[in-house]
C-alpha atoms as a PDB file:
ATOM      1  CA  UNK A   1       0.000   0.000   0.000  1.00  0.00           C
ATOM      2  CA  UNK A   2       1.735   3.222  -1.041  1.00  0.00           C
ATOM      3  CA  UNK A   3       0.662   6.633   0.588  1.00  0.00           C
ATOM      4  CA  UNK A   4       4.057   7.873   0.507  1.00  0.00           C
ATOM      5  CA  UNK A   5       4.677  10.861  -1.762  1.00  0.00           C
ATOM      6  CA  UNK A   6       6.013  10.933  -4.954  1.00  0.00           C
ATOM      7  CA  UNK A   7       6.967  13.147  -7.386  1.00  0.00           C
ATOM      8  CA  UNK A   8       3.763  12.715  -9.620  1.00  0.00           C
ATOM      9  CA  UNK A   9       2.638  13.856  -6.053  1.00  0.00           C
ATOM     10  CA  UNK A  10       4.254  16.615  -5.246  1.00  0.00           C
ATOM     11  CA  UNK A  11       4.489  18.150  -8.451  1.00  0.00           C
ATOM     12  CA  UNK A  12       0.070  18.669  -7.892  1.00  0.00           C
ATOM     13  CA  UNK A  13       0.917  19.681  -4.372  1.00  0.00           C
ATOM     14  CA  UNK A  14       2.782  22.402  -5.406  1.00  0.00           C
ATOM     15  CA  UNK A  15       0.253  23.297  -8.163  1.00  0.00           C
ATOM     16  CA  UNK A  16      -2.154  23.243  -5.376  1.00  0.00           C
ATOM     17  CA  UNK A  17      -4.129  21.022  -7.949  1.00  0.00           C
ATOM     18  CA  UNK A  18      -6.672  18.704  -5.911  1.00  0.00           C
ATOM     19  CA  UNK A  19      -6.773  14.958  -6.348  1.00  0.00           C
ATOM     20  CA  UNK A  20      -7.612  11.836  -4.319  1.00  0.00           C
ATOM     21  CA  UNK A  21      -5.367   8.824  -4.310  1.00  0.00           C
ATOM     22  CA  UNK A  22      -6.381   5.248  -5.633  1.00  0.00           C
ATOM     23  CA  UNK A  23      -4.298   2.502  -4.238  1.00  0.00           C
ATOM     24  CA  UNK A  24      -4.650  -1.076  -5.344  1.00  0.00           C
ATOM     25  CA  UNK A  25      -2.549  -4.456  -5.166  1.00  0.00           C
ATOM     26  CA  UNK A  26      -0.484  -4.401  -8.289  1.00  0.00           C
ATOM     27  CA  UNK A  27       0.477  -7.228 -10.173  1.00  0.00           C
ATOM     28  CA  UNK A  28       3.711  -7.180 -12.210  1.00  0.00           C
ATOM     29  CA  UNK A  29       2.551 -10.354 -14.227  1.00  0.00           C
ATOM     30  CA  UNK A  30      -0.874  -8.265 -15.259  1.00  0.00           C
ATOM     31  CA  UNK A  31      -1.073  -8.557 -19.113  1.00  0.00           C
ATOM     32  CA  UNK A  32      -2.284  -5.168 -19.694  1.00  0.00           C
ATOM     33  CA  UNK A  33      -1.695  -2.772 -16.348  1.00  0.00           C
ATOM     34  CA  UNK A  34      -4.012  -0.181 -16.677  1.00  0.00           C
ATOM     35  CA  UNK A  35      -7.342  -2.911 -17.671  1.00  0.00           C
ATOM     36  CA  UNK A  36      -6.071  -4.736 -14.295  1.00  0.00           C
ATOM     37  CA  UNK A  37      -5.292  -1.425 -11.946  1.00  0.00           C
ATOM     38  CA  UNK A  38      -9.138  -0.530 -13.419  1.00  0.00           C
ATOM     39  CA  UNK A  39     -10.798  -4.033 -12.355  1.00  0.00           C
ATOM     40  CA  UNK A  40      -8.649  -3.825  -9.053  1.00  0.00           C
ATOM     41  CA  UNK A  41     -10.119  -0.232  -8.328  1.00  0.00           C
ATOM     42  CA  UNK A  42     -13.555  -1.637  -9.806  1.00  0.00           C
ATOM     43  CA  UNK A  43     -13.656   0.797 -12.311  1.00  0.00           C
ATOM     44  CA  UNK A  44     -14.000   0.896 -15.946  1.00  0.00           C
ATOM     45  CA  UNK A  45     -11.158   0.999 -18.032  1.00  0.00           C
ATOM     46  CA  UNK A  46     -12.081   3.952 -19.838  1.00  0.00           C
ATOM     47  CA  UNK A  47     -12.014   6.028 -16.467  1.00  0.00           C
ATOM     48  CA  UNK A  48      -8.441   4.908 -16.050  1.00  0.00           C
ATOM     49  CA  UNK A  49      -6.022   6.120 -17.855  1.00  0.00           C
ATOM     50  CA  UNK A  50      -2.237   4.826 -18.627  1.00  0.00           C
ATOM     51  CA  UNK A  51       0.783   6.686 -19.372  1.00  0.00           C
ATOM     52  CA  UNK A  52       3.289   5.859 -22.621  1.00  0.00           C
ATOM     53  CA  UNK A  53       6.566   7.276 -23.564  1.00  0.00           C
ATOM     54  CA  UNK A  54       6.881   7.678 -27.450  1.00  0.00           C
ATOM     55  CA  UNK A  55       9.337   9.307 -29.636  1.00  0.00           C
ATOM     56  CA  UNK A  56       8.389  12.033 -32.238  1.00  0.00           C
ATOM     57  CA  UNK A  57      11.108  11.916 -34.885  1.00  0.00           C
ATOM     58  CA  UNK A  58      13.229  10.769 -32.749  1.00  0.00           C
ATOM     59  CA  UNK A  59      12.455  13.261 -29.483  1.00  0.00           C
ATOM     60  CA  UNK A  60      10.676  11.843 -26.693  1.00  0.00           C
ATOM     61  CA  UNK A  61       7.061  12.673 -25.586  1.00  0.00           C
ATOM     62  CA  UNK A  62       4.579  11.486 -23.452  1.00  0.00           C
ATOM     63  CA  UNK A  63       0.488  10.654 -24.349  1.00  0.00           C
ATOM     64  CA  UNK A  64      -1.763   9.990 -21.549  1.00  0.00           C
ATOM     65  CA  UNK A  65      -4.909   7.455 -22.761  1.00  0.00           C
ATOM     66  CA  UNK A  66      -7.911   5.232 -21.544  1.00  0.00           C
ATOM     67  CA  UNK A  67      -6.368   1.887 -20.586  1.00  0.00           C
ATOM     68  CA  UNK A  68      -8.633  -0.325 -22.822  1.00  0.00           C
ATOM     69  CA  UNK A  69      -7.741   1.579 -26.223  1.00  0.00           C
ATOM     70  CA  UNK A  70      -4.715   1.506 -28.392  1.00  0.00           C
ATOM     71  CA  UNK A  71      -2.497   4.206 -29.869  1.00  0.00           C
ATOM     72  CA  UNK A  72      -2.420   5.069 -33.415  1.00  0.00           C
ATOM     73  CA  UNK A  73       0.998   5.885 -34.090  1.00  0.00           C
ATOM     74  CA  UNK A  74       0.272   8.125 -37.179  1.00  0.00           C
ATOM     75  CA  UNK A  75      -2.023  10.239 -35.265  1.00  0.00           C
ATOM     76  CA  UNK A  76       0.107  10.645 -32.220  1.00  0.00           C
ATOM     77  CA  UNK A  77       2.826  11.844 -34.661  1.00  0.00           C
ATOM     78  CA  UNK A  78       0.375  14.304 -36.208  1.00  0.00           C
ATOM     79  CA  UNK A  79      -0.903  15.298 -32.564  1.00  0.00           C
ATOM     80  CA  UNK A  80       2.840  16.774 -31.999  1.00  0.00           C
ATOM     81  CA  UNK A  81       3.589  18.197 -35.560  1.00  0.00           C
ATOM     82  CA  UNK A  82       6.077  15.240 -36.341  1.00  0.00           C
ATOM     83  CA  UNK A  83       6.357  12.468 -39.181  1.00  0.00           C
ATOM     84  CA  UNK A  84       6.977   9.172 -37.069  1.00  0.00           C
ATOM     85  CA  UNK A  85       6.081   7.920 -33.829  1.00  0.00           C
ATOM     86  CA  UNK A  86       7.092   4.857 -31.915  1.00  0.00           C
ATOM     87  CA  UNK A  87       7.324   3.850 -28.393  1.00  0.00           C
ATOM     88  CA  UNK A  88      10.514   4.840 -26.406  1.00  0.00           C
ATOM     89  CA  UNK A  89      12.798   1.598 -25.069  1.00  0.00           C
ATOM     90  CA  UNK A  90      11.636   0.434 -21.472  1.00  0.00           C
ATOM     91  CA  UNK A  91      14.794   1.309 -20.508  1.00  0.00           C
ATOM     92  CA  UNK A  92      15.176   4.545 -21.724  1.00  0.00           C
ATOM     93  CA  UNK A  93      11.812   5.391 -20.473  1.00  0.00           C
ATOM     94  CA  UNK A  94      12.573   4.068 -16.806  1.00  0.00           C
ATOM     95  CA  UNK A  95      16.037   6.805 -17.510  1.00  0.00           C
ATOM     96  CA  UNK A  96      13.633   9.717 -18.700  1.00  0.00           C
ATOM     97  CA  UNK A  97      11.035   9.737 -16.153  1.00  0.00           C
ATOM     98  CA  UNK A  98      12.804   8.374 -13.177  1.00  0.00           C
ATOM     99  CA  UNK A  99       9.769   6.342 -12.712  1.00  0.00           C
ATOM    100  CA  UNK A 100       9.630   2.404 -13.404  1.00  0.00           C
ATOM    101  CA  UNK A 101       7.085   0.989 -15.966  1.00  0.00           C
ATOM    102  CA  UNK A 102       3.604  -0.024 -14.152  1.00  0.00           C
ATOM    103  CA  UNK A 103       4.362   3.256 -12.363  1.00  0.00           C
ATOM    104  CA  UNK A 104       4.933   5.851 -15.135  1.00  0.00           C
ATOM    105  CA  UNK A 105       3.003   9.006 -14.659  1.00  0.00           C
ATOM    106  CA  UNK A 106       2.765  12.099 -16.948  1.00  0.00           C
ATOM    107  CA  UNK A 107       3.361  14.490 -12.847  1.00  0.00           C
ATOM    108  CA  UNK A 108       6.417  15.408 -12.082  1.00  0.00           C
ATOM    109  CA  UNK A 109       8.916  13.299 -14.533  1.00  0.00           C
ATOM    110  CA  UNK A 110      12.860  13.845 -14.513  1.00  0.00           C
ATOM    111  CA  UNK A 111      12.869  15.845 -17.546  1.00  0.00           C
ATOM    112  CA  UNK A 112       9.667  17.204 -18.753  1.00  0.00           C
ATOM    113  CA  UNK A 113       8.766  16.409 -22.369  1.00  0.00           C
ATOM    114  CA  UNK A 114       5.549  17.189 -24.535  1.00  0.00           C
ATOM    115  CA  UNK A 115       2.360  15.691 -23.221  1.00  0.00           C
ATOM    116  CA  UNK A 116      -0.701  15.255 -25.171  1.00  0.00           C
ATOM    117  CA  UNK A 117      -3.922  13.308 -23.848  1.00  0.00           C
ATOM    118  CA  UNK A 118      -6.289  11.650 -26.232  1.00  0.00           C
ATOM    119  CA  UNK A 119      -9.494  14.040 -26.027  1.00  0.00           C
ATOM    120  CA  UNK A 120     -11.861  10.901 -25.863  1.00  0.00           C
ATOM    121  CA  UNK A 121     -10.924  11.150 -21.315  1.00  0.00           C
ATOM    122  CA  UNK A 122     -10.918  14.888 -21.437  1.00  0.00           C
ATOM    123  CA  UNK A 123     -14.591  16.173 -21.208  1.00  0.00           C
ATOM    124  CA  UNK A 124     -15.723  13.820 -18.891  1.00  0.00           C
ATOM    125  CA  UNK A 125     -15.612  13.267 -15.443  1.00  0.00           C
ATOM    126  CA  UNK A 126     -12.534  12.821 -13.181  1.00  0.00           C
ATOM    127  CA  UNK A 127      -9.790  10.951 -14.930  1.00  0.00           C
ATOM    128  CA  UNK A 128      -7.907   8.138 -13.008  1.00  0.00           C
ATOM    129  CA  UNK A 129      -4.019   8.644 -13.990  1.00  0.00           C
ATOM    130  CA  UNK A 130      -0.513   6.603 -12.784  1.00  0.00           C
ATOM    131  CA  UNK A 131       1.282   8.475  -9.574  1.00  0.00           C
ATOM    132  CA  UNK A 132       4.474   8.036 -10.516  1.00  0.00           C
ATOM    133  CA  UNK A 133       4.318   4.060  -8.060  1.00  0.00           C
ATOM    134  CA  UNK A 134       3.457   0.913  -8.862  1.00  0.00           C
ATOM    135  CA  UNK A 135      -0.026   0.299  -7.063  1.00  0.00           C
ATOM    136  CA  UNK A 136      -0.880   4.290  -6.699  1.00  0.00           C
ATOM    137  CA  UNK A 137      -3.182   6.123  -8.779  1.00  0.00           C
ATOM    138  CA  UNK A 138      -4.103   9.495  -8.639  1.00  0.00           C
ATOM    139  CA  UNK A 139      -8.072  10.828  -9.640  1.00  0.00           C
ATOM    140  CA  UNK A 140      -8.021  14.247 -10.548  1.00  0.00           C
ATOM    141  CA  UNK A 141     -10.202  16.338 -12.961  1.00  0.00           C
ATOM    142  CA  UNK A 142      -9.161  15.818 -16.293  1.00  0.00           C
ATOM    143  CA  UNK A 143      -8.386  20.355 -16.540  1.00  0.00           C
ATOM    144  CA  UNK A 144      -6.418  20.116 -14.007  1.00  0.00           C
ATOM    145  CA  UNK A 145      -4.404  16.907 -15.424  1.00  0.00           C
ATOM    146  CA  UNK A 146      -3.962  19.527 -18.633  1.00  0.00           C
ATOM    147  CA  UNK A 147      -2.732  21.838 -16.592  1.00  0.00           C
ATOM    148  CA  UNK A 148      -0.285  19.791 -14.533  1.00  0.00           C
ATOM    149  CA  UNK A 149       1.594  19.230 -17.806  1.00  0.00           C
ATOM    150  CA  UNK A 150       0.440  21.856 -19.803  1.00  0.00           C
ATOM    151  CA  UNK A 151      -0.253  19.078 -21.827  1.00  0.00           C
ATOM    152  CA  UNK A 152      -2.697  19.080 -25.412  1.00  0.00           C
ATOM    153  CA  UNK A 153      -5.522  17.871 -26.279  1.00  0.00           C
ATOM    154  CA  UNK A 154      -5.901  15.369 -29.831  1.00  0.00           C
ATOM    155  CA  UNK A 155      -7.328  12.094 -31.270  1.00  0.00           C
ATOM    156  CA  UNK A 156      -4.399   9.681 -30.315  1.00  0.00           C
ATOM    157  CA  UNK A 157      -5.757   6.067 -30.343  1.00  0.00           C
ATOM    158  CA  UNK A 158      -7.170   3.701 -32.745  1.00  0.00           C
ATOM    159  CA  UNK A 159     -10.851   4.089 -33.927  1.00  0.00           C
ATOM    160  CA  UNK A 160     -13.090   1.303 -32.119  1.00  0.00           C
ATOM    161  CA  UNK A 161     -14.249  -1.676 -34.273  1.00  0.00           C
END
């Protein structure tokens, strides 16, 4: 159980942005993290929202979307003006955000890099979002997530079938 701080953590703290946090019993051998830190916090996977580390033409960037959808790789490039997009090396991740994977969160990361959040979690209600520890999420209105990382706005994942 995690309710130590973090920097995910104290980044909001000292944007005096609100948010609640969401602990659960994670489970490094979970398939697909953010469907399983959903069903553990008995929510629904579109509430929940993971956290990937891409590269834009070779610079890195981060895009924040609902744990049961995919990323389209061609609009994530668009979303950031760039040609190419492909995930960044677990390693090289882990290096860039000074978080481990399972516990990557778009708050507070070693070196800040573009942030964009697929607009399909944005105009809803609170948002469920990694707090930078395996087992710790953080709910928080989705503004205020925006604002944390003055992060965009786009279409970033596949269209549903």
């Amino acid at each position: 159980m995690n309710t130590q701080d973090t920097s995910a953590t104290l980044t909001l703290d000292a944007l005096s942005i609100p948010y609640q946090r969401r602990i659960y019993d994670y489970d490094p051998s979970a398939g697909k993290l953010g469907i399983a830190a959903a069903k553990a916090l008995g929510l629904s996977p579109d509430h929940v929202l993971k956290t990937l580390m891409v590269q834009i033409d070779g610079r890195p960037a981060c895009v924040v979307l609902p744990a049961d959808r995919e990323l389209d790789f061609t609009r994530v490039a668009a979303a950031f003006g760039g040609r190419k997009a492909k995930m960044l090396s677990r390693p090289e991740a882990e290096q860039r955000t000074g978080y481990k994977i399972g516990g990557v969160s778009p708050f507070g990361q070693r070196s800040i890099v573009p942030t964009a959040f697929d607009q399909s979690a944005m105009d809803g209600p609170p948002v469920v979002i990694n707090g930078g520890d395996r087992g710790l999420l953080l709910e928080l209105g989705p503004q205020d997530a925006l604002i944390a990382t003055n992060g965009l706005v786009a279409d970033l994942v596949r269209p549903l079938p």
